[in-house]
C-alpha atoms as a PDB file:
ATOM      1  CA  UNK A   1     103.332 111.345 115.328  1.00  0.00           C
ATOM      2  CA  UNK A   2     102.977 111.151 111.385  1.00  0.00           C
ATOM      3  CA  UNK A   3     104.212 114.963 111.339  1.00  0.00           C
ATOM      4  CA  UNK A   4     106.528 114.782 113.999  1.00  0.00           C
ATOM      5  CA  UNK A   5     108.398 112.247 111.756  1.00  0.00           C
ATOM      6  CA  UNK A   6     108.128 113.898 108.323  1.00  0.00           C
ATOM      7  CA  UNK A   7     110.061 116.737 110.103  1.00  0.00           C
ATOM      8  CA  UNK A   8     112.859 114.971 111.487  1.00  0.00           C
ATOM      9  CA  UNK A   9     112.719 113.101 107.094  1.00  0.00           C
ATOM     10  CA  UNK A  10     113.147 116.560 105.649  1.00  0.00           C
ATOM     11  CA  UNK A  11     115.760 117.535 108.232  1.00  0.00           C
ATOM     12  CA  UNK A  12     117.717 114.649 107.543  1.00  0.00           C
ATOM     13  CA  UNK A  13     117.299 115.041 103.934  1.00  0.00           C
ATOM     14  CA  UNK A  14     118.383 118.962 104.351  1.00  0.00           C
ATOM     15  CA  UNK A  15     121.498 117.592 106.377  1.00  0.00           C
ATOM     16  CA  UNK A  16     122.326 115.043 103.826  1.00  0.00           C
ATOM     17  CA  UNK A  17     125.994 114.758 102.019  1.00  0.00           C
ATOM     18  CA  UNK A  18     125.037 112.785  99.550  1.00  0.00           C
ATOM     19  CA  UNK A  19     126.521 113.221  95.838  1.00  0.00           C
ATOM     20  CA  UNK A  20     124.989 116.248  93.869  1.00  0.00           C
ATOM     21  CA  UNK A  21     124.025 116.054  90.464  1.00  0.00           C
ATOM     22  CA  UNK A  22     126.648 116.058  87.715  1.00  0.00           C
ATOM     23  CA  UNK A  23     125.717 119.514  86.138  1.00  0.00           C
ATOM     24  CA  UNK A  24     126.091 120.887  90.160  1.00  0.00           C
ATOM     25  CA  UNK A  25     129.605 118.906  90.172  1.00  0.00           C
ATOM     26  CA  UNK A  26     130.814 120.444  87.086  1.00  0.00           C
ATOM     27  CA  UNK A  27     130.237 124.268  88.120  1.00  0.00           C
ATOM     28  CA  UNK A  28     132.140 123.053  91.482  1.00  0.00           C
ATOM     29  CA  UNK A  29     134.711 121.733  89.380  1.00  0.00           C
ATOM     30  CA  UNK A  30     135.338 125.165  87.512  1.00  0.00           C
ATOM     31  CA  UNK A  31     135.018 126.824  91.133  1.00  0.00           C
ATOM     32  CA  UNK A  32     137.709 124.519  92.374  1.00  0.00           C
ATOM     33  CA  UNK A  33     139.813 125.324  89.369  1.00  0.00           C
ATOM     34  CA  UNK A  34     139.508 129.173  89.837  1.00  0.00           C
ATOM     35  CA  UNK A  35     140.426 128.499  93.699  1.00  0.00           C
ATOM     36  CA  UNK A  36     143.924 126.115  93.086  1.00  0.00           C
ATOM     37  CA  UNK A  37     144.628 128.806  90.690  1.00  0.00           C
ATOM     38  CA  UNK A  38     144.229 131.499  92.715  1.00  0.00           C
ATOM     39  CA  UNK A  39     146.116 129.969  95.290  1.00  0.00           C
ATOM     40  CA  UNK A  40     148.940 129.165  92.917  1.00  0.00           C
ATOM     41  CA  UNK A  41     149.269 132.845  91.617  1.00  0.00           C
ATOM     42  CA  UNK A  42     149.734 133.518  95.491  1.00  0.00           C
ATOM     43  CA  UNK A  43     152.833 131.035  95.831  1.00  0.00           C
ATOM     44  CA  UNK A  44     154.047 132.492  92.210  1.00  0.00           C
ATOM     45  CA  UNK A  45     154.164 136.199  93.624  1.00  0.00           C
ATOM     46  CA  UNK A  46     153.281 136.429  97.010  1.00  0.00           C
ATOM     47  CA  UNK A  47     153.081 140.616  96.892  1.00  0.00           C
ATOM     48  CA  UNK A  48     149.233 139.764  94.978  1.00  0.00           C
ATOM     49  CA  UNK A  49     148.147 138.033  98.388  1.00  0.00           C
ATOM     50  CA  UNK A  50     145.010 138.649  99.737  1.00  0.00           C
ATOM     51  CA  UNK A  51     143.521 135.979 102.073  1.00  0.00           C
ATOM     52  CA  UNK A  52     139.598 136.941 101.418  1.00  0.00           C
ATOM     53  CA  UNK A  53     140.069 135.908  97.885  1.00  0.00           C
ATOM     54  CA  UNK A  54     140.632 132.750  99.291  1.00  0.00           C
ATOM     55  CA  UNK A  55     137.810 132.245 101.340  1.00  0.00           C
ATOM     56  CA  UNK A  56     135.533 133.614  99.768  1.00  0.00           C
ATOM     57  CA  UNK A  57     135.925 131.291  96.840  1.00  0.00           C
ATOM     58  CA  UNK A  58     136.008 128.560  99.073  1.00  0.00           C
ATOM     59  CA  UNK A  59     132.756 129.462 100.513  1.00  0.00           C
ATOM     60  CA  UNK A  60     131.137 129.841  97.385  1.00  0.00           C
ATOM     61  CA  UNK A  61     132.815 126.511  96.304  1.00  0.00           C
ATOM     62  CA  UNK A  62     130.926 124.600  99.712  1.00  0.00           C
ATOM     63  CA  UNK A  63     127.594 126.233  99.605  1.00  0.00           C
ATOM     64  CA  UNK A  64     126.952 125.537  96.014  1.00  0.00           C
ATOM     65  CA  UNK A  65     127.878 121.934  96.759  1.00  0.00           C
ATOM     66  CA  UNK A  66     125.932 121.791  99.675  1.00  0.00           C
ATOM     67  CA  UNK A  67     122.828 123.260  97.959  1.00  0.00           C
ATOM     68  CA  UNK A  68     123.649 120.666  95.431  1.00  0.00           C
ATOM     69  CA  UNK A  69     123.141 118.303  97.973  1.00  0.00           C
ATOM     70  CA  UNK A  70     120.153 119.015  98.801  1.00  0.00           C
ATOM     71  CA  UNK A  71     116.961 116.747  97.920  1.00  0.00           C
ATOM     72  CA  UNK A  72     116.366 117.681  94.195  1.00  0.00           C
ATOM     73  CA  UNK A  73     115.178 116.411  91.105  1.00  0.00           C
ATOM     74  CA  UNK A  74     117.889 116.438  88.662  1.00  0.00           C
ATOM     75  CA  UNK A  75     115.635 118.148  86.125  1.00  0.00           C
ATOM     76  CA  UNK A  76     116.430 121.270  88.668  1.00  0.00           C
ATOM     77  CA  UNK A  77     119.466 121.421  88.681  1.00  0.00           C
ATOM     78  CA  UNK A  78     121.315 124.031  87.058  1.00  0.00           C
ATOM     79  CA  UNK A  79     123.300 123.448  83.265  1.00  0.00           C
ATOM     80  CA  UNK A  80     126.286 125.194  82.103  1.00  0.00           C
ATOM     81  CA  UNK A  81     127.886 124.965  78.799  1.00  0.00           C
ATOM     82  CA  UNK A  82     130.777 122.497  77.914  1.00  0.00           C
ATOM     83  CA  UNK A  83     134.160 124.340  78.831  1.00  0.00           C
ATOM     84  CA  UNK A  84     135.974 125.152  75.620  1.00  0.00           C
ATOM     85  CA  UNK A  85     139.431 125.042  74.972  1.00  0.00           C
ATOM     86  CA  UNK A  86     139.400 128.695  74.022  1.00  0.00           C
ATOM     87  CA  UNK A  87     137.762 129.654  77.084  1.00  0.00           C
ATOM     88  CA  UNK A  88     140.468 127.848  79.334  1.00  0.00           C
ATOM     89  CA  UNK A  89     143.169 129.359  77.378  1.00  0.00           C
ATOM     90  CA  UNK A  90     141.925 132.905  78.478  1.00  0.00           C
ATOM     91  CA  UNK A  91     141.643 131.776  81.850  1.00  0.00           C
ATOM     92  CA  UNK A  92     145.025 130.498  82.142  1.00  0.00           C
ATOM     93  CA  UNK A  93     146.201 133.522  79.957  1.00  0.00           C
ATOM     94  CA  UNK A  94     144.543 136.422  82.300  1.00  0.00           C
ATOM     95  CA  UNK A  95     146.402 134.557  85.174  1.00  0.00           C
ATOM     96  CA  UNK A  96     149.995 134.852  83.557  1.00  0.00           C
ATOM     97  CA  UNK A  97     149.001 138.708  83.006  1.00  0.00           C
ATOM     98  CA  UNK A  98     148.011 138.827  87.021  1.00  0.00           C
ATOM     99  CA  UNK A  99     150.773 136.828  87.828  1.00  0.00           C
ATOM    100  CA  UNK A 100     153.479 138.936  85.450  1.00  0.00           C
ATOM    101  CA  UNK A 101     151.850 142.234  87.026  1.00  0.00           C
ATOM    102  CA  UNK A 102     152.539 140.856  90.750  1.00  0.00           C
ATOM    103  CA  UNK A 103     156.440 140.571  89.756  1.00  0.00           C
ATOM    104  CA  UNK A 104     156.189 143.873  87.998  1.00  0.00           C
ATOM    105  CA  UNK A 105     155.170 145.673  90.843  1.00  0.00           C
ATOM    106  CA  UNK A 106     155.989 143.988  93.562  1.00  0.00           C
ATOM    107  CA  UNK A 107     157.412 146.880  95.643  1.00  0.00           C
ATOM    108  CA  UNK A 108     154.291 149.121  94.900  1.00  0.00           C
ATOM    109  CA  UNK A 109     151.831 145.795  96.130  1.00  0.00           C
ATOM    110  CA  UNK A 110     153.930 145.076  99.247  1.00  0.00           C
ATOM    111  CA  UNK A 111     153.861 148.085 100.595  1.00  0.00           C
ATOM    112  CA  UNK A 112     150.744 149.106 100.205  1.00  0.00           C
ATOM    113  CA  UNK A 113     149.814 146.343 101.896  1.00  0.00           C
ATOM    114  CA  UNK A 114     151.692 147.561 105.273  1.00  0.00           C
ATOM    115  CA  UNK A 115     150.365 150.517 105.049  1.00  0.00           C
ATOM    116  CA  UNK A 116     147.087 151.586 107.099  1.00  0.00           C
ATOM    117  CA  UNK A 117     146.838 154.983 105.363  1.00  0.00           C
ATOM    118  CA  UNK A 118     143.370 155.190 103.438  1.00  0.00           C
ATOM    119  CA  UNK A 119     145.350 156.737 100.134  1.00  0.00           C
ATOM    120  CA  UNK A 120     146.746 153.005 100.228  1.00  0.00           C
ATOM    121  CA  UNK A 121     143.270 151.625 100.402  1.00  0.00           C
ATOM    122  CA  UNK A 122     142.342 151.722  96.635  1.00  0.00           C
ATOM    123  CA  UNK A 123     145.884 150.294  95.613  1.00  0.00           C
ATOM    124  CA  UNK A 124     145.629 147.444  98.057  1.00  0.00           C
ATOM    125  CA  UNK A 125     141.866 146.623  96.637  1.00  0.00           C
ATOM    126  CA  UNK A 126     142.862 146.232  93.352  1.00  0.00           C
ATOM    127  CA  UNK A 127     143.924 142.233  94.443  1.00  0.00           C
ATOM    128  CA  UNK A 128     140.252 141.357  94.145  1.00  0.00           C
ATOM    129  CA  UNK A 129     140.949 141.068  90.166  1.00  0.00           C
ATOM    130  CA  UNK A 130     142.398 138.192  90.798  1.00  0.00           C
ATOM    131  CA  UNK A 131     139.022 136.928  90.959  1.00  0.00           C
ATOM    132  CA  UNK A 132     138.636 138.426  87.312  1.00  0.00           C
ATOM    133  CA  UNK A 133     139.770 135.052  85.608  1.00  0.00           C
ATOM    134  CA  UNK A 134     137.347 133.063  87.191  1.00  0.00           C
ATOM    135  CA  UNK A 135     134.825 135.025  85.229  1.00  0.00           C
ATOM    136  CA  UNK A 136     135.941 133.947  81.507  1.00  0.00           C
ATOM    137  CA  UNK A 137     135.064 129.774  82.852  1.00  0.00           C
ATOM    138  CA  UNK A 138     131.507 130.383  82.192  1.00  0.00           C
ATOM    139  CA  UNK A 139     129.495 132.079  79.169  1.00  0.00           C
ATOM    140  CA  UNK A 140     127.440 134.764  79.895  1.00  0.00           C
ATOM    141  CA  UNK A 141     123.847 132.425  79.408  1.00  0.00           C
ATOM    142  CA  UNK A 142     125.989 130.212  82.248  1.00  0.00           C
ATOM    143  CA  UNK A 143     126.165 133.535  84.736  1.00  0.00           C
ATOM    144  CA  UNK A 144     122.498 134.545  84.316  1.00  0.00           C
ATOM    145  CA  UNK A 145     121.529 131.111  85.223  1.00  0.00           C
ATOM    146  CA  UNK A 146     123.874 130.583  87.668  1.00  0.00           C
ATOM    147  CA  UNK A 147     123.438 134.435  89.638  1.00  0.00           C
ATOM    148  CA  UNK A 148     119.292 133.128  89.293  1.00  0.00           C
ATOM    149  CA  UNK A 149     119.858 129.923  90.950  1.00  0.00           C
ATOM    150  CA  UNK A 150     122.745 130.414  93.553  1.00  0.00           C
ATOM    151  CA  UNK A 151     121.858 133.969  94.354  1.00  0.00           C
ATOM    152  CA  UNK A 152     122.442 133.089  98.177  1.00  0.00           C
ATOM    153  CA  UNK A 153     125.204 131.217  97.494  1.00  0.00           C
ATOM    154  CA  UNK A 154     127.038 134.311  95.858  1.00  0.00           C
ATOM    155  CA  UNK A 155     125.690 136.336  98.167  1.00  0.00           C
ATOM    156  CA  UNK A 156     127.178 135.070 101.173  1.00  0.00           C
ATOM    157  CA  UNK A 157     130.478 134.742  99.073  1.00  0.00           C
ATOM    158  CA  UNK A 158     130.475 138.121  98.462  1.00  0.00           C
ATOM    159  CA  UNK A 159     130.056 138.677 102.804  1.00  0.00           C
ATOM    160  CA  UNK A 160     132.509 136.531 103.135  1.00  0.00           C
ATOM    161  CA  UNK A 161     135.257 138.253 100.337  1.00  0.00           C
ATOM    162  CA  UNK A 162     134.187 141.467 102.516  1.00  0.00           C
ATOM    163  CA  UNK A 163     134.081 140.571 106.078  1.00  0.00           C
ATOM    164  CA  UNK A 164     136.612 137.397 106.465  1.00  0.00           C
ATOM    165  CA  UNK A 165     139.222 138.775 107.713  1.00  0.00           C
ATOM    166  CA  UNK A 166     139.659 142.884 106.963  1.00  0.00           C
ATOM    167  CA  UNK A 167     142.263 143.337 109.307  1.00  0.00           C
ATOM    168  CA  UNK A 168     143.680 146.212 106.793  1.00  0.00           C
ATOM    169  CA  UNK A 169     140.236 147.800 107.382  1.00  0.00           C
ATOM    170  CA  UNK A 170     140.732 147.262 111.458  1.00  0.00           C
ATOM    171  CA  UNK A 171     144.173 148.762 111.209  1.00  0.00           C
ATOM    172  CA  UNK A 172     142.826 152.233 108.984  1.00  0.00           C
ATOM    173  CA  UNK A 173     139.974 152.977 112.031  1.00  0.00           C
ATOM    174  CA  UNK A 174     141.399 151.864 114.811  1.00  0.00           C
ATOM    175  CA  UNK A 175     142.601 155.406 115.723  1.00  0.00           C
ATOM    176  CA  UNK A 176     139.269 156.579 115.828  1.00  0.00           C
ATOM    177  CA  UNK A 177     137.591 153.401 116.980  1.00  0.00           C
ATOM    178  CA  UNK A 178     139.967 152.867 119.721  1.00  0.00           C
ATOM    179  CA  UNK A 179     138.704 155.945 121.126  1.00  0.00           C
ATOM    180  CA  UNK A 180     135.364 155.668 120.616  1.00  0.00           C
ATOM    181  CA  UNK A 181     135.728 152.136 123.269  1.00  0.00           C
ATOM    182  CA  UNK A 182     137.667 153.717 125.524  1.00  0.00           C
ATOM    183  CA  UNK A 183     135.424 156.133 125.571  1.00  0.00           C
ATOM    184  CA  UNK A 184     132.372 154.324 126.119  1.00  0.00           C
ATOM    185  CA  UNK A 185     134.205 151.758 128.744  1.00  0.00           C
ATOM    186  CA  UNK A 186     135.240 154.889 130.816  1.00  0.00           C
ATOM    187  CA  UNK A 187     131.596 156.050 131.257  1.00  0.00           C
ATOM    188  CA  UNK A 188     130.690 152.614 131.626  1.00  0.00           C
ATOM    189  CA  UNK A 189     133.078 152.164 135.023  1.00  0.00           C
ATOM    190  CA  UNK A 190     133.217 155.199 136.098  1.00  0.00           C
ATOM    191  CA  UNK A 191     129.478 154.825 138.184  1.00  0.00           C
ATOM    192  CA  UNK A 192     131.633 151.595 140.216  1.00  0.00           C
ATOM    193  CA  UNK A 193     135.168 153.227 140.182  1.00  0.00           C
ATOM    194  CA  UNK A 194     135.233 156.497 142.337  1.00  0.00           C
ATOM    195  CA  UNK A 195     138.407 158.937 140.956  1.00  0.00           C
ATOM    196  CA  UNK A 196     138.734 157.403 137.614  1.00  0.00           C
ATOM    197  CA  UNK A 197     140.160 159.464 134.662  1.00  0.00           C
ATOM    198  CA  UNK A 198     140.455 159.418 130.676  1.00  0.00           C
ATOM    199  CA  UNK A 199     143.492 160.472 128.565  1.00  0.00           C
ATOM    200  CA  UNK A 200     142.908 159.856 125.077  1.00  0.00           C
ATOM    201  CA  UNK A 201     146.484 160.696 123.544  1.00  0.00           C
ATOM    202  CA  UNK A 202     148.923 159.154 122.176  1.00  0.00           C
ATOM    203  CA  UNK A 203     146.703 155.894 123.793  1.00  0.00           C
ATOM    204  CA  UNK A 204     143.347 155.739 124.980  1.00  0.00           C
ATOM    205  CA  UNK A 205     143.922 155.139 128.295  1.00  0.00           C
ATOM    206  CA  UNK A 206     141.623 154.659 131.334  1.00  0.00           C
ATOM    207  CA  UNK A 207     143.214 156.350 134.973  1.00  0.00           C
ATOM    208  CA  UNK A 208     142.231 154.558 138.024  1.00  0.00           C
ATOM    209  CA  UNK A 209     143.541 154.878 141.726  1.00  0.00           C
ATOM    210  CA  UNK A 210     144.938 151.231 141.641  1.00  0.00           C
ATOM    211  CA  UNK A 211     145.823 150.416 137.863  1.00  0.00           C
ATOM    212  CA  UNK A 212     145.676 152.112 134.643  1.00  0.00           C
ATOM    213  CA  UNK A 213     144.439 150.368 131.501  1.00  0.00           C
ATOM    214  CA  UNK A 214     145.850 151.210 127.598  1.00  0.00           C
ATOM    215  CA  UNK A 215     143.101 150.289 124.871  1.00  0.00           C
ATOM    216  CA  UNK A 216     145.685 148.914 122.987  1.00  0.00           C
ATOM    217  CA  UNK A 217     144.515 146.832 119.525  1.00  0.00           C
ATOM    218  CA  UNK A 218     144.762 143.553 120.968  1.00  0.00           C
ATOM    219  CA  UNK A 219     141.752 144.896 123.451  1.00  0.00           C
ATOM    220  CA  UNK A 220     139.535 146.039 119.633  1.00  0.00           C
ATOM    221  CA  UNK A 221     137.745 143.005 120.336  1.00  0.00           C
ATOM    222  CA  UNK A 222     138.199 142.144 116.573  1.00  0.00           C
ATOM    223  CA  UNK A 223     139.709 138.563 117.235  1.00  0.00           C
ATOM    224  CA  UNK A 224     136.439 137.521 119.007  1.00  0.00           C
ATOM    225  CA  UNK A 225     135.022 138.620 115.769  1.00  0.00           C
ATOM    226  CA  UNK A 226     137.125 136.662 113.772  1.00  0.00           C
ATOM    227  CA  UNK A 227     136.135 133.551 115.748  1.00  0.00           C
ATOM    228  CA  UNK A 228     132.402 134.206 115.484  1.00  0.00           C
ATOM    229  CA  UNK A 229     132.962 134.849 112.052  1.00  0.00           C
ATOM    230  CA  UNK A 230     134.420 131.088 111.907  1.00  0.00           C
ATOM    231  CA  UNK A 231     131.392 129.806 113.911  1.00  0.00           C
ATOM    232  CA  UNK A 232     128.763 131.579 111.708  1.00  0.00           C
ATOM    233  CA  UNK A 233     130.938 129.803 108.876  1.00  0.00           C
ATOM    234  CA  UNK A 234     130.780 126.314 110.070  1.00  0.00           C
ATOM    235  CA  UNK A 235     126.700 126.385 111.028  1.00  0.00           C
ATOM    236  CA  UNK A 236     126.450 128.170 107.446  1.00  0.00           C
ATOM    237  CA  UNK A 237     127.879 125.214 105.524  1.00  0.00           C
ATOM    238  CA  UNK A 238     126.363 122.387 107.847  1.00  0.00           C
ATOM    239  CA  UNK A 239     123.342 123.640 107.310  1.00  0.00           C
ATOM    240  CA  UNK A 240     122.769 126.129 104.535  1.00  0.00           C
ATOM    241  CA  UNK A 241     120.232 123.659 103.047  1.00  0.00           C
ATOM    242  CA  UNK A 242     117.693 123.873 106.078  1.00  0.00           C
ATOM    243  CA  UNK A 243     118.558 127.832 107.275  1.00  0.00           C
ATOM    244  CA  UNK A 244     116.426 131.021 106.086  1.00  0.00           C
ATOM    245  CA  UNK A 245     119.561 132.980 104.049  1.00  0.00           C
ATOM    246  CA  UNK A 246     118.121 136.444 104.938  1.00  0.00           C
ATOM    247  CA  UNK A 247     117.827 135.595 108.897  1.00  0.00           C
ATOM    248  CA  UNK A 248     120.872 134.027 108.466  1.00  0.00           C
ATOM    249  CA  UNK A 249     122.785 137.315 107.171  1.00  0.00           C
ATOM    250  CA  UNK A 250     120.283 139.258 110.112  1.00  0.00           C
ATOM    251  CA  UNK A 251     121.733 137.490 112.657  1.00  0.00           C
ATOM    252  CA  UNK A 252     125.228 137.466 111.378  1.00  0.00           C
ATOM    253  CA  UNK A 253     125.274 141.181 111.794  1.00  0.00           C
ATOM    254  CA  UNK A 254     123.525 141.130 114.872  1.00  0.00           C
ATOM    255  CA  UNK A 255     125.599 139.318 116.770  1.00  0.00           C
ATOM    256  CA  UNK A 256     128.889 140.735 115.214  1.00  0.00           C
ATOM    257  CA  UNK A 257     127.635 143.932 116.798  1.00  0.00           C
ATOM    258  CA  UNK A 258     126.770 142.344 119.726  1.00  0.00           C
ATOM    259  CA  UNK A 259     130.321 140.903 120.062  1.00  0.00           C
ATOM    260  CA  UNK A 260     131.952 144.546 119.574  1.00  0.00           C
ATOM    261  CA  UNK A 261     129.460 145.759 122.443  1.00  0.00           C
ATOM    262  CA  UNK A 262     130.083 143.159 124.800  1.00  0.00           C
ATOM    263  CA  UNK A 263     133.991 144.060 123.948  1.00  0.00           C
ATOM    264  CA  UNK A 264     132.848 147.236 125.801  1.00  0.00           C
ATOM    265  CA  UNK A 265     131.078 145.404 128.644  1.00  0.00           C
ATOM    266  CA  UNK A 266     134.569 143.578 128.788  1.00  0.00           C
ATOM    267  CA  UNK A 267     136.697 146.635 129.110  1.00  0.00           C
ATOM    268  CA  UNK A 268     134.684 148.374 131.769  1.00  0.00           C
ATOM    269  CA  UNK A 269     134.709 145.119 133.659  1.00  0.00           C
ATOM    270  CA  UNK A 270     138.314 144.846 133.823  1.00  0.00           C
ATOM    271  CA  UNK A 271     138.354 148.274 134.821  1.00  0.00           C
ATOM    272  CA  UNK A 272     136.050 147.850 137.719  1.00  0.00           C
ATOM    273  CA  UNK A 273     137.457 144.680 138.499  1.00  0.00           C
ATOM    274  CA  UNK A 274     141.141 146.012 138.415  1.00  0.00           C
ATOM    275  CA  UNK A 275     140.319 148.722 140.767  1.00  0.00           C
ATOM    276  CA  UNK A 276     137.961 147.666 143.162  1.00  0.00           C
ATOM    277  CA  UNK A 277     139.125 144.117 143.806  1.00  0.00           C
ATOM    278  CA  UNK A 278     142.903 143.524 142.751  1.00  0.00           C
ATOM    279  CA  UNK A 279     145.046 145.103 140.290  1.00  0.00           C
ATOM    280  CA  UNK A 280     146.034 140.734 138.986  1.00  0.00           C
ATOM    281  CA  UNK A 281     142.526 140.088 137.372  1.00  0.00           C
ATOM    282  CA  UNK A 282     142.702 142.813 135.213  1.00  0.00           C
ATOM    283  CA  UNK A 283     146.368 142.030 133.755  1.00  0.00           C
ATOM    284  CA  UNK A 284     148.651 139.039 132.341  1.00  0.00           C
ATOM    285  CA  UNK A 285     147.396 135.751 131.633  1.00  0.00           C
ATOM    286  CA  UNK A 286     144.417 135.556 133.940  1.00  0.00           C
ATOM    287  CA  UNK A 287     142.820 138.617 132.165  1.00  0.00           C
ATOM    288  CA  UNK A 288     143.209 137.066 128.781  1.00  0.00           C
ATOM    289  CA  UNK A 289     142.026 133.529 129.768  1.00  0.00           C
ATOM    290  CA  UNK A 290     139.097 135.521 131.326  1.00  0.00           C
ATOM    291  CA  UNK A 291     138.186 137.444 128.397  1.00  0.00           C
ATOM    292  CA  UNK A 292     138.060 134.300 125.940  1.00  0.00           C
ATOM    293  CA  UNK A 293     135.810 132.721 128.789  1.00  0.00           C
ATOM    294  CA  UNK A 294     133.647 136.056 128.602  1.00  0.00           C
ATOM    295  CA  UNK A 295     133.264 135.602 124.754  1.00  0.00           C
ATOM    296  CA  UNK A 296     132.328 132.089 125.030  1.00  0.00           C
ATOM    297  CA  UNK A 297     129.309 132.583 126.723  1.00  0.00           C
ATOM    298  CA  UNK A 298     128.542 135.191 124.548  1.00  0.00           C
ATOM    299  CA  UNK A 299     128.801 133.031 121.777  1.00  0.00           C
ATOM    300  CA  UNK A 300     126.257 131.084 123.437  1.00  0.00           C
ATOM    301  CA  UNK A 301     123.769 133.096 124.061  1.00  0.00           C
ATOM    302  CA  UNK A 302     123.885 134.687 120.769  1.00  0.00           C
ATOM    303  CA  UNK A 303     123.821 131.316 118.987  1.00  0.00           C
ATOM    304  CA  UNK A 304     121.784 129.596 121.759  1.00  0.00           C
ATOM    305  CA  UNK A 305     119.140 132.846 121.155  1.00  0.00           C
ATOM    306  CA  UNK A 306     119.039 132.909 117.194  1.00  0.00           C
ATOM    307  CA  UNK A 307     119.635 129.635 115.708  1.00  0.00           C
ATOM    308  CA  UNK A 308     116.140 127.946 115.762  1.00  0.00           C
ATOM    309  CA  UNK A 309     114.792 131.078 114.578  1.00  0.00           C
ATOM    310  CA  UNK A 310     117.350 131.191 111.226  1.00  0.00           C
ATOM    311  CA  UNK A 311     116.355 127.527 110.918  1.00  0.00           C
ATOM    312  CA  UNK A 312     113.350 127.675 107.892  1.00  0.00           C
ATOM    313  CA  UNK A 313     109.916 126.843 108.997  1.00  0.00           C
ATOM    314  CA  UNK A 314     109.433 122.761 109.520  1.00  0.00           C
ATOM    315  CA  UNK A 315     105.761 121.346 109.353  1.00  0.00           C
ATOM    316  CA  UNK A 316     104.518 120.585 112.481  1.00  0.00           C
END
């Protein structure tokens, strides 16, 4: 009974929002600063904008409090130099520079930004200096301490800055990638679906007697991913203290690839479904409504399946 309870202590403790220490509060502070500032070069000249910035900072900005959070002597908790004047005037001056570039080239930044050609690719990345400015708020002594101590922390922000939300990246492959799904959904109905056919120009589309279904983007599966992402997000900063990082980032991938596959599943259901028992569940609302309904439960199991296992060991 003794054991039983000093597990459910140190979960509580690990689930705590209690004030971190002051050294903690000041690096968030600085973070905070880099992130209103960020967000401010965005409403100065929109052409710089780049949404993972954003949330990536963000993200970095909660898990660092939350760590700070967690139950520990104030003795270990990290110190960063004071924040000079001089220092703050770079910051601020690196921003007008970013900002003044934006206007500049304006034109160039916008549309790179609609276009899904690769060439565009490396013109479009150069946003993420935007982060630069952030760098100049703490001394180098402040970095090495701070890359020692929050290495998860930045790590995650650094999945985040790459994976929340690349919809430029989703755009570039979906040529190939919407072919690949098609592909595999085909050979996954075509055992159920008797005179079924593929055409994979100018659309990857799937030929059945009864109805005939486009793999259009909206069917990439990639807004299921989104959501997931979100999910992954929310468990991440509710309880980063009291999670294993590295299962954590295990089963992040995981069950993003499990959500593109069962976006195959779904396809070759809708196929077999649209076919064999009426043309209506496979199209308009009903197919939609059905899908999110599909990813639900998928949600669940994945989450349902891997949590307690990304949860770190508790005495027993």
């Amino acid at each position: 009974m003794s054991s039983f309870q000093n597990s459910n202590s140190q979960l509580a403790q690990a689930r705590v929002f209690s004030l971190p220490a002051r050294s903690t509060l000041a690096i968030c502070a600085r973070i905070l600063l880099s992130l209103i500032i960020i967000a401010t070069d965005y409403l100065i000249a929109p052409a710089l904008y780049n949404g993972s910035t954003l949330w990536s900072t963000a993200a970095l900005l909660l898990l660092v409090l939350r760590r700070g959070q967690a139950a520990i002597r104030n003795s270990e908790a990290p110190t960063i130099t004071k924040l000079s004047l001089a220092r703050l005037a770079i910051f601020f001056a690196l921003n007008a520079i970013i900002i003044a570039i934006g206007h500049y080239s304006s034109t160039l930044f916008t549309s790179a930004a609609s276009s899904d050609a690769i060439a565009a690719a490396p013109l479009a990345a150069t946003k993420l200096l935007i982060l630069v400015p952030g760098v100049v708020l703490f001394s180098r002594t402040d970095w090495a301490n701070l890359l020692r101590r929050y290495r998860a922390e930045f790590t995650a922000a650094l999945v985040v800055l790459l994976t929340f939300f690349p919809y430029r990246l989703f755009h570039t492959i979906w040529p190939t990638y919407s072919h690949l799904i098609a592909t595999l959904a085909y050979y996954g109905a075509k055992p159920f679906v008797a005179g079924i056919g593929f055409i994979s120009q100018p659309i990857p589309t799937i030929i059945g007697p009864k109805i005939d279904l486009q793999v259009v983007f909206w069917c990439s599966g990639f807004s299921a991913l989104a959501l997931f992402d979100t999910l992954v997000a929310l468990i991440a900063i509710l309880d980063w203290n009291e999670l294993n990082h590295t299962r954590l980032l295990v089963a992040y991938i995981g069950g993003g690839a499990a959500i593109l596959a069962a976006n195959v599943v779904r396809i070759s259901l809708l196929v077999i479904i649209g076919n064999e028992i009426a043309p209506k569940y496979a199209m308009g609302r009903f197919h939609v409504n059905a899908g999110w309904a599909f990813f639900a439960a998928i949600y669940l199991i994945i989450l349902t399946v891997s949590y307690r296992w990304m949860l770190r060991k508790q005495p027993t």
